[in-house]
PDB file of N, CA and C in Angstrom:
ATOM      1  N   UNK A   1     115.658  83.684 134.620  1.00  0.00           N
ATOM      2  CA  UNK A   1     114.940  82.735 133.770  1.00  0.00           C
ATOM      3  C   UNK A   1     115.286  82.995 132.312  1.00  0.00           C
ATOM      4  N   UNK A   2     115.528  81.844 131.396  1.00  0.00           N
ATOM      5  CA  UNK A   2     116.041  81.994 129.949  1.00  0.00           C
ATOM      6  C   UNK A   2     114.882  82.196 129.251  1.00  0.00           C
ATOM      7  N   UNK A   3     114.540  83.188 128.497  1.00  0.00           N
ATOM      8  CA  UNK A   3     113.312  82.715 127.906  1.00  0.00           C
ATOM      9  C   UNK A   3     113.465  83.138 126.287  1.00  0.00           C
ATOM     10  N   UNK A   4     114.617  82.798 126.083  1.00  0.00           N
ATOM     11  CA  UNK A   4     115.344  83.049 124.493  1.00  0.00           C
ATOM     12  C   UNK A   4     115.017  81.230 124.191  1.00  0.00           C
ATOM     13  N   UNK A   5     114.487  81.301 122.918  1.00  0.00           N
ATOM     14  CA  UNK A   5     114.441  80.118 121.872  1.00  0.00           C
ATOM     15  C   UNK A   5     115.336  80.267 120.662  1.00  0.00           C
ATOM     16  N   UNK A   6     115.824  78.959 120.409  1.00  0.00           N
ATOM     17  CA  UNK A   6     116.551  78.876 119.031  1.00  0.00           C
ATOM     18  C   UNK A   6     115.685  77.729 118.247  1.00  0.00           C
ATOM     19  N   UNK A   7     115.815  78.643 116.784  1.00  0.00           N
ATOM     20  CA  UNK A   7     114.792  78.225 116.229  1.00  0.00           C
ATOM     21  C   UNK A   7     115.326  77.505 114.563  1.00  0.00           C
ATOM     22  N   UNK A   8     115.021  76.367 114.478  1.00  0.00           N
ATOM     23  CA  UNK A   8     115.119  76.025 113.303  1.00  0.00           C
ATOM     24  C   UNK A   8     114.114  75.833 112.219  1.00  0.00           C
ATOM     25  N   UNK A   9     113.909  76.686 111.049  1.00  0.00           N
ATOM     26  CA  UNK A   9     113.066  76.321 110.211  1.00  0.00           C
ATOM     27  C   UNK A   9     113.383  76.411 108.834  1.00  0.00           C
ATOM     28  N   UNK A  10     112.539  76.313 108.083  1.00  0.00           N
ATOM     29  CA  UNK A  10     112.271  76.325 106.598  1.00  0.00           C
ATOM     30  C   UNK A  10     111.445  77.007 105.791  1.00  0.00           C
ATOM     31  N   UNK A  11     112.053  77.505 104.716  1.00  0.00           N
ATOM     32  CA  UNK A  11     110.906  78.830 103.999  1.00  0.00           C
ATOM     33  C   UNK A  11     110.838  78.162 102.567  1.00  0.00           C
ATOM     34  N   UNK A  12     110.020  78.471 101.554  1.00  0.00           N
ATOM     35  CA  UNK A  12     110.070  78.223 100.566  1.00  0.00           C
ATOM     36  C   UNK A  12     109.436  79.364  99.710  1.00  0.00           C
ATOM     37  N   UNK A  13     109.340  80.091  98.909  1.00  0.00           N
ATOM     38  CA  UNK A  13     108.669  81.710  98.171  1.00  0.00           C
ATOM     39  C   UNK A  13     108.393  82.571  99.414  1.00  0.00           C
ATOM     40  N   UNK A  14     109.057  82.477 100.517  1.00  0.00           N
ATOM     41  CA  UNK A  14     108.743  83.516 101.433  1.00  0.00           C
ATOM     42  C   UNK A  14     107.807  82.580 102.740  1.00  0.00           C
ATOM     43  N   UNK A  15     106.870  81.629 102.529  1.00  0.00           N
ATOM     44  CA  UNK A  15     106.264  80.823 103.166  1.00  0.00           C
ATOM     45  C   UNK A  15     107.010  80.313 104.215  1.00  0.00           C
ATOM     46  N   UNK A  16     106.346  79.564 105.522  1.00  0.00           N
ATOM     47  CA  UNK A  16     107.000  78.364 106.056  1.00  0.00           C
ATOM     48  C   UNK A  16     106.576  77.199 105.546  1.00  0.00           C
ATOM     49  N   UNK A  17     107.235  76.454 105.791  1.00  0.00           N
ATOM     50  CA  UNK A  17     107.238  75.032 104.980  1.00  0.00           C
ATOM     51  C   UNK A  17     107.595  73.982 106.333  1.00  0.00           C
ATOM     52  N   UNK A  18     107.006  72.563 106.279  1.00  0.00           N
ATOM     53  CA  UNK A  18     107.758  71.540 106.896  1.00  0.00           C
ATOM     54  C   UNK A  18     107.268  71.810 108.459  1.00  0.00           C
ATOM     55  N   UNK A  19     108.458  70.839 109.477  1.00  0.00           N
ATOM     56  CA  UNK A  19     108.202  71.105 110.973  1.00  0.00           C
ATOM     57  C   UNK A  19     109.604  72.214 111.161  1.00  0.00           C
ATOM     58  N   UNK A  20     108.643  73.211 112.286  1.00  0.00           N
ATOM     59  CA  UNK A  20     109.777  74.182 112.619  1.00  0.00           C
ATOM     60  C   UNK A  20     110.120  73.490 114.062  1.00  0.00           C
ATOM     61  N   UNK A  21     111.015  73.679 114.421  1.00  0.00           N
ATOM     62  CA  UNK A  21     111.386  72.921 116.000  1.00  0.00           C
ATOM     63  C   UNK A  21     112.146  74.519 116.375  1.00  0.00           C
ATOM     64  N   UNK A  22     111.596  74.399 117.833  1.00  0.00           N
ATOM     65  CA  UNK A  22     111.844  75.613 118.635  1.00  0.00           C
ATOM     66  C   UNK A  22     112.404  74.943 120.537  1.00  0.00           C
ATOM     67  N   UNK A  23     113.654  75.185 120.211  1.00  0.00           N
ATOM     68  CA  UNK A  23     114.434  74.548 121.221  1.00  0.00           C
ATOM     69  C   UNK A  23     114.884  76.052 122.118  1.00  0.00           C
ATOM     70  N   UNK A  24     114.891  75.184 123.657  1.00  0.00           N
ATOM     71  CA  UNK A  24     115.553  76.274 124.631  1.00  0.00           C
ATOM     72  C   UNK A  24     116.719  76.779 124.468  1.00  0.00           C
ATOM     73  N   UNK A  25     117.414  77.984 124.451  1.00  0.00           N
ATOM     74  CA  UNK A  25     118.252  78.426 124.224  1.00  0.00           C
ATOM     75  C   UNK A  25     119.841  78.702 125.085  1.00  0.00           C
ATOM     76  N   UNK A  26     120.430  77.819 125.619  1.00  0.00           N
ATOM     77  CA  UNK A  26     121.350  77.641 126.830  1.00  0.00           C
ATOM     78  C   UNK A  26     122.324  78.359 126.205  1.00  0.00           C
ATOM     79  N   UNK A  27     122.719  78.926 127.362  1.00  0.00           N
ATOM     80  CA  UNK A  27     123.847  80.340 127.700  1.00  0.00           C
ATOM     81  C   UNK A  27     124.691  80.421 128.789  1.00  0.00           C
ATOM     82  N   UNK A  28     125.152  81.080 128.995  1.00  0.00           N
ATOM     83  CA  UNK A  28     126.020  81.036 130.624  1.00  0.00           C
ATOM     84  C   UNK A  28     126.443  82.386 130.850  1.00  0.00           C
ATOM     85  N   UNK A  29     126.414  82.917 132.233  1.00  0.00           N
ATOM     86  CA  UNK A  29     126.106  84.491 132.488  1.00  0.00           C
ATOM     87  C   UNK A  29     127.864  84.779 133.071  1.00  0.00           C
ATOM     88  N   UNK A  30     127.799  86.011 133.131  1.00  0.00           N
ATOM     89  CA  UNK A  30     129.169  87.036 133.917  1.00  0.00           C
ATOM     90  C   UNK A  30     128.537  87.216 134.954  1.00  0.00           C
ATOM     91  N   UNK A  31     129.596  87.560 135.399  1.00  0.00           N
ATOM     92  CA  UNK A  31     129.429  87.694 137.153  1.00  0.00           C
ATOM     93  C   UNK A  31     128.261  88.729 137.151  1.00  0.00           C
ATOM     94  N   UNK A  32     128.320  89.683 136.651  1.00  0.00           N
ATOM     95  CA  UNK A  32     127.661  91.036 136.529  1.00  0.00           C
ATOM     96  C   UNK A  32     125.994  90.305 135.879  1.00  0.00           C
ATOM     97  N   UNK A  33     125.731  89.059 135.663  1.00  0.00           N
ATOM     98  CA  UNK A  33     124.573  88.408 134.896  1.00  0.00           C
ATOM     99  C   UNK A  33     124.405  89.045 133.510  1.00  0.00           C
ATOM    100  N   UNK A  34     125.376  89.691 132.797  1.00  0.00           N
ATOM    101  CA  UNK A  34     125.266  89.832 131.235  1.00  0.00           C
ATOM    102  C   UNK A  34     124.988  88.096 130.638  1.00  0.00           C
ATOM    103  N   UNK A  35     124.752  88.006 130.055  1.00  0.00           N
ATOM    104  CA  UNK A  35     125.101  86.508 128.924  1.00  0.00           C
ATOM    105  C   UNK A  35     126.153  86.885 128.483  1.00  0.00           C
ATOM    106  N   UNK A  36     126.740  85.764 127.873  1.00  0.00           N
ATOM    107  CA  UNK A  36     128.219  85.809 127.355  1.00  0.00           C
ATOM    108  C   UNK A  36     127.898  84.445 126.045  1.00  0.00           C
ATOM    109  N   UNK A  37     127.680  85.460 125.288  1.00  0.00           N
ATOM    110  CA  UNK A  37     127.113  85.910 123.963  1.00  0.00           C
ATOM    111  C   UNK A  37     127.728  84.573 122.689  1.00  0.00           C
ATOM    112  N   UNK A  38     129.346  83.951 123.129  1.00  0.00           N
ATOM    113  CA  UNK A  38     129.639  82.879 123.095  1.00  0.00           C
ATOM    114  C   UNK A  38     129.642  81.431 123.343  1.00  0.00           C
ATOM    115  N   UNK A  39     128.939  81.692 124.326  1.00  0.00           N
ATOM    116  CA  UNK A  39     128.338  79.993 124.986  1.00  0.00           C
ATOM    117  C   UNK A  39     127.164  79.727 124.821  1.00  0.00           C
ATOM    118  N   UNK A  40     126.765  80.487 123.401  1.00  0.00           N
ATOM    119  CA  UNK A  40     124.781  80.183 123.381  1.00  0.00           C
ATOM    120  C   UNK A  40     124.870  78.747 122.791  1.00  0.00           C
ATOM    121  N   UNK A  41     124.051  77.762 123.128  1.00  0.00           N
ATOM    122  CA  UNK A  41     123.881  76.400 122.239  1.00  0.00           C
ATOM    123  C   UNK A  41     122.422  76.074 122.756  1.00  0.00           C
ATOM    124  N   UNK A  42     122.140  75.614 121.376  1.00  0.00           N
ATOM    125  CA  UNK A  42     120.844  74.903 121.402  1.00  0.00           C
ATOM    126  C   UNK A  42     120.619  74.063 122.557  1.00  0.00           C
ATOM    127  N   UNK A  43     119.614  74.003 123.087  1.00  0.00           N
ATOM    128  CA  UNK A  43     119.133  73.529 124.352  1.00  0.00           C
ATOM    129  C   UNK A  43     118.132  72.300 123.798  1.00  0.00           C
ATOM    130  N   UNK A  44     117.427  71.913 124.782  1.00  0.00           N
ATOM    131  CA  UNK A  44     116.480  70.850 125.044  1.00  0.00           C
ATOM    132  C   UNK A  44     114.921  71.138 123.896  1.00  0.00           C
ATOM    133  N   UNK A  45     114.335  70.404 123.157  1.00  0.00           N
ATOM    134  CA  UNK A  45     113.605  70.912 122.373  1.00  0.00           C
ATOM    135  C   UNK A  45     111.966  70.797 123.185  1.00  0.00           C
ATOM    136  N   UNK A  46     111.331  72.263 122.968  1.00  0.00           N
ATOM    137  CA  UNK A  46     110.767  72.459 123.350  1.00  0.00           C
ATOM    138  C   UNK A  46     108.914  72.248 122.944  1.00  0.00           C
ATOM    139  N   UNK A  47     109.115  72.532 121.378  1.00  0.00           N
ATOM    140  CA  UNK A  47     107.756  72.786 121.239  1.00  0.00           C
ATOM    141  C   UNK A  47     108.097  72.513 119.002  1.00  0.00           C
ATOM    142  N   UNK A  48     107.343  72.082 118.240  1.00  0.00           N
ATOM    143  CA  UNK A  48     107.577  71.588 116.918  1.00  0.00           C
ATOM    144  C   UNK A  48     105.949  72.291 116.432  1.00  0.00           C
ATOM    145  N   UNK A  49     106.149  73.016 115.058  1.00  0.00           N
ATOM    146  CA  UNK A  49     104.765  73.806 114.318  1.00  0.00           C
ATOM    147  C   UNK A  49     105.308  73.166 113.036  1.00  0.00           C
ATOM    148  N   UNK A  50     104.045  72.603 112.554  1.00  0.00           N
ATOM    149  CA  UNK A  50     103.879  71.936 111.182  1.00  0.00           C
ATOM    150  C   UNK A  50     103.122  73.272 110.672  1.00  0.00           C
ATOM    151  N   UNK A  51     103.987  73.356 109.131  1.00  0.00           N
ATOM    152  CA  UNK A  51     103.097  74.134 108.092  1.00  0.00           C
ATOM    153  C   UNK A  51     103.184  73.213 106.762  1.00  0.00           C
ATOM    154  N   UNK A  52     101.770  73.253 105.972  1.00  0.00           N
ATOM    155  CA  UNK A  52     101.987  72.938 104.425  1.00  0.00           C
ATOM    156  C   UNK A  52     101.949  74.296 103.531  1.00  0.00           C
ATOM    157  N   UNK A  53     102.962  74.458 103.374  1.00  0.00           N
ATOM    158  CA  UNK A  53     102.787  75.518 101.925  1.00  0.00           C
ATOM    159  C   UNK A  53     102.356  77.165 102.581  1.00  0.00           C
ATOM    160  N   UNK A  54     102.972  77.369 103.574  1.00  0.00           N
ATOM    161  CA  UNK A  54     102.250  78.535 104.718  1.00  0.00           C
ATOM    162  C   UNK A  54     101.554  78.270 105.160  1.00  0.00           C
ATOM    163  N   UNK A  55     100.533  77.400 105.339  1.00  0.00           N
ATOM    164  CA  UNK A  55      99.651  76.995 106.119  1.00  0.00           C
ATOM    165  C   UNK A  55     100.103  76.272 107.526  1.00  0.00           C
ATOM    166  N   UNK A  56      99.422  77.054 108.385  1.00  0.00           N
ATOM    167  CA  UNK A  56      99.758  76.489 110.151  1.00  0.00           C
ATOM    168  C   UNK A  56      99.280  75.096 110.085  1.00  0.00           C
ATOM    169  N   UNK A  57      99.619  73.954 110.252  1.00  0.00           N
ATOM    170  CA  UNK A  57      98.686  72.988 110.407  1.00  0.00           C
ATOM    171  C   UNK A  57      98.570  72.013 111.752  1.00  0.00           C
ATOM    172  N   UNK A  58      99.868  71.801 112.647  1.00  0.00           N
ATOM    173  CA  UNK A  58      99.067  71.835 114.121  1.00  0.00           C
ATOM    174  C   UNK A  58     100.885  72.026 114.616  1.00  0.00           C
ATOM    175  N   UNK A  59     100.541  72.098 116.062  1.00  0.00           N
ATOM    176  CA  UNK A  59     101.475  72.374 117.179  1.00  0.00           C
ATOM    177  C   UNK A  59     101.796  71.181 118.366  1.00  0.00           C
ATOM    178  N   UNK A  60     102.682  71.012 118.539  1.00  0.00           N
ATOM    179  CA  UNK A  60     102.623  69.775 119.153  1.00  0.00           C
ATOM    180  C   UNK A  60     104.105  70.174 120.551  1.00  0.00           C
ATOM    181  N   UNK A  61     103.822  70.176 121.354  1.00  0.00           N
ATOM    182  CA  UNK A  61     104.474  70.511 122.717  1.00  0.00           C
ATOM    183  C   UNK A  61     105.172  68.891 123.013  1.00  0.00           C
ATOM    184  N   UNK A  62     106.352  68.884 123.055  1.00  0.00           N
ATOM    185  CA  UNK A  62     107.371  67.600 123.893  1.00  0.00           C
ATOM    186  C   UNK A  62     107.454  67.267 124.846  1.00  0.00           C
ATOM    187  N   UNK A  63     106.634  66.235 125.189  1.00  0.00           N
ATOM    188  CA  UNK A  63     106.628  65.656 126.558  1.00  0.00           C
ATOM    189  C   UNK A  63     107.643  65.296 127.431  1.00  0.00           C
ATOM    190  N   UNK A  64     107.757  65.524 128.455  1.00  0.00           N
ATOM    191  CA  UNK A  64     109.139  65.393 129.368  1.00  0.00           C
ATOM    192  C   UNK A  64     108.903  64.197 130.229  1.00  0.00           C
TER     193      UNK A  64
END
């Protein structure tokens, strides 16, 4: 099971700022099931956190 996220966000004086979007993280394994550390790409988006100014202000999960 993948349970690595790639994460895009925004800071501003150290703060978060804006919507962060937190997408699944797709990979592809070696025979031996290492990851192979080159085929990581952003996956399917999972889950989006609004902040104003550091402030959390809500969470919102993507309906499938």
């Amino acid at each position: 099971m993948n349970n690595i996220h790639y994460l895009e966000a925004e800071y501003q004086d150290g703060l978060p700022i804006n919507e962060w979007k937190f997408y699944r993280m797709e990979q592809e394994y070696d025979e031996n099931g290492r990851p192979i550390l080159s085929t990581r790409r952003k996956g399917k988006l999972l889950y989006t956190k609004m902040y104003d100014n550091g402030e959390f202000v809500k969470k919102e999960f993507v309906k499938e």
